[in-house]
C-alpha atoms as a PDB file:
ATOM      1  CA  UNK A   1      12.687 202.173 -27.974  1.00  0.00           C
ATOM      2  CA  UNK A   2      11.786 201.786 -24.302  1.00  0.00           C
ATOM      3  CA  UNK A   3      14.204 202.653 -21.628  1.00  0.00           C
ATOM      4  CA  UNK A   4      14.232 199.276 -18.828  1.00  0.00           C
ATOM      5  CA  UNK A   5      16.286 201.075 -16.209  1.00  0.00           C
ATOM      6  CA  UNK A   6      14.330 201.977 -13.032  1.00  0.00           C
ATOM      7  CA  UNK A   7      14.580 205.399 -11.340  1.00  0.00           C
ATOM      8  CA  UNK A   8      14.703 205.012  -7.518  1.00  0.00           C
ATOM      9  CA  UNK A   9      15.470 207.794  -5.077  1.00  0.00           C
ATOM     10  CA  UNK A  10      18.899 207.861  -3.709  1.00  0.00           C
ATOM     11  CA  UNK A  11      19.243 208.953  -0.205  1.00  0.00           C
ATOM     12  CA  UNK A  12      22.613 210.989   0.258  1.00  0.00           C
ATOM     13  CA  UNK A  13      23.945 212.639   3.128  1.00  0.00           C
ATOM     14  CA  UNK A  14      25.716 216.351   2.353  1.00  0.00           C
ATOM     15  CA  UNK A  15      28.719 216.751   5.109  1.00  0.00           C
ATOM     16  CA  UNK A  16      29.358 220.314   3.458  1.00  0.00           C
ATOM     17  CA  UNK A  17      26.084 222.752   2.244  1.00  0.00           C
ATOM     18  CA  UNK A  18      26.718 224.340  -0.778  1.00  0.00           C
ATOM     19  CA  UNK A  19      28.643 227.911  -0.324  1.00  0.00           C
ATOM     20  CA  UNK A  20      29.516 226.859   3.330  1.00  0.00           C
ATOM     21  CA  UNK A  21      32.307 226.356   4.863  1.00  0.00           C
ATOM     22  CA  UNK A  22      31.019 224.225   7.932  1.00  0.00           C
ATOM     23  CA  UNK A  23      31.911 220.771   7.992  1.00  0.00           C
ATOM     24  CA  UNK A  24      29.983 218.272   9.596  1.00  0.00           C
ATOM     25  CA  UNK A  25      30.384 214.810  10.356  1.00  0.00           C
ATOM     26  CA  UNK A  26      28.074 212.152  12.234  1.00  0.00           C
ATOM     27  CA  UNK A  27      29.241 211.199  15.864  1.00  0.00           C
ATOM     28  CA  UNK A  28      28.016 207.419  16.435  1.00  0.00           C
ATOM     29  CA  UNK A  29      28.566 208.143  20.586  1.00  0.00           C
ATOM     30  CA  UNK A  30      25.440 211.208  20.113  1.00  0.00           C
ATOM     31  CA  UNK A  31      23.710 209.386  17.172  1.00  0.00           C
ATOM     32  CA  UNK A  32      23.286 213.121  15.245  1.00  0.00           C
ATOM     33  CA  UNK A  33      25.500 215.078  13.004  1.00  0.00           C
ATOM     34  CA  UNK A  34      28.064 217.598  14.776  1.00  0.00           C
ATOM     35  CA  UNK A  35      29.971 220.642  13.479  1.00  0.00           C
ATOM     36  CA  UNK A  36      33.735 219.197  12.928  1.00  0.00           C
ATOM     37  CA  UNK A  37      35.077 221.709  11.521  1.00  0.00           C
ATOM     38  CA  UNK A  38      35.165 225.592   9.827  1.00  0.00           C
ATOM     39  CA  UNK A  39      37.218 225.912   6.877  1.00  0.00           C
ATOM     40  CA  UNK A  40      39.008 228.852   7.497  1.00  0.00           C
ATOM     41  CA  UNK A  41      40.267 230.362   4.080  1.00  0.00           C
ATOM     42  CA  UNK A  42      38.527 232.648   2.046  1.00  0.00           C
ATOM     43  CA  UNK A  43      37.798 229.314  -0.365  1.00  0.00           C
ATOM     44  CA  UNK A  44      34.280 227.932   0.214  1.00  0.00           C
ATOM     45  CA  UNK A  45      32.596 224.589  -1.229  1.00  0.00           C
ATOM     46  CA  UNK A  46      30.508 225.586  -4.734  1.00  0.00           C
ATOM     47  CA  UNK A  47      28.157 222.369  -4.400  1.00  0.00           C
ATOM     48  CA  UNK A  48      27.195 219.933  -1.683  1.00  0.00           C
ATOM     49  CA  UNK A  49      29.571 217.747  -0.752  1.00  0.00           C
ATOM     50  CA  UNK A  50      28.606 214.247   0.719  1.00  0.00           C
ATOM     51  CA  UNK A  51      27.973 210.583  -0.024  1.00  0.00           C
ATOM     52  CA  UNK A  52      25.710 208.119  -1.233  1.00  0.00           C
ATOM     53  CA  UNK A  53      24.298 206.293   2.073  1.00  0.00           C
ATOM     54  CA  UNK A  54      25.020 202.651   2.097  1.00  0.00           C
ATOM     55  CA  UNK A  55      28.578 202.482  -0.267  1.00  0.00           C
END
């Protein structure tokens, strides 16, 4: 049986790199991402952590 789903490529963007703990966040007034924040504990992010663009 044929699958009838389409694969497209999602665009995401990733706020927090896998392993990091910088935290970015996009500033509308500079029109680029910006550092927001460090997480400071000894607890780090173990994937990417973002969001689908457009939802």
């Amino acid at each position: 049986m044929e699958s009838t789903s389409v694969r497209a490529p999602v665009e995401v963007t990733v706020e927090i790199p896998s392993g990091s703990r910088n935290k970015y966040e996009y500033d509308h007034a500079r029109h680029r991402f910006v550092l927001d924040r460090v997480l400071y504990s000894s607890v780090h992010y173990p994937c990417d952590y973002g969001f689908i663009d457009g939802s």
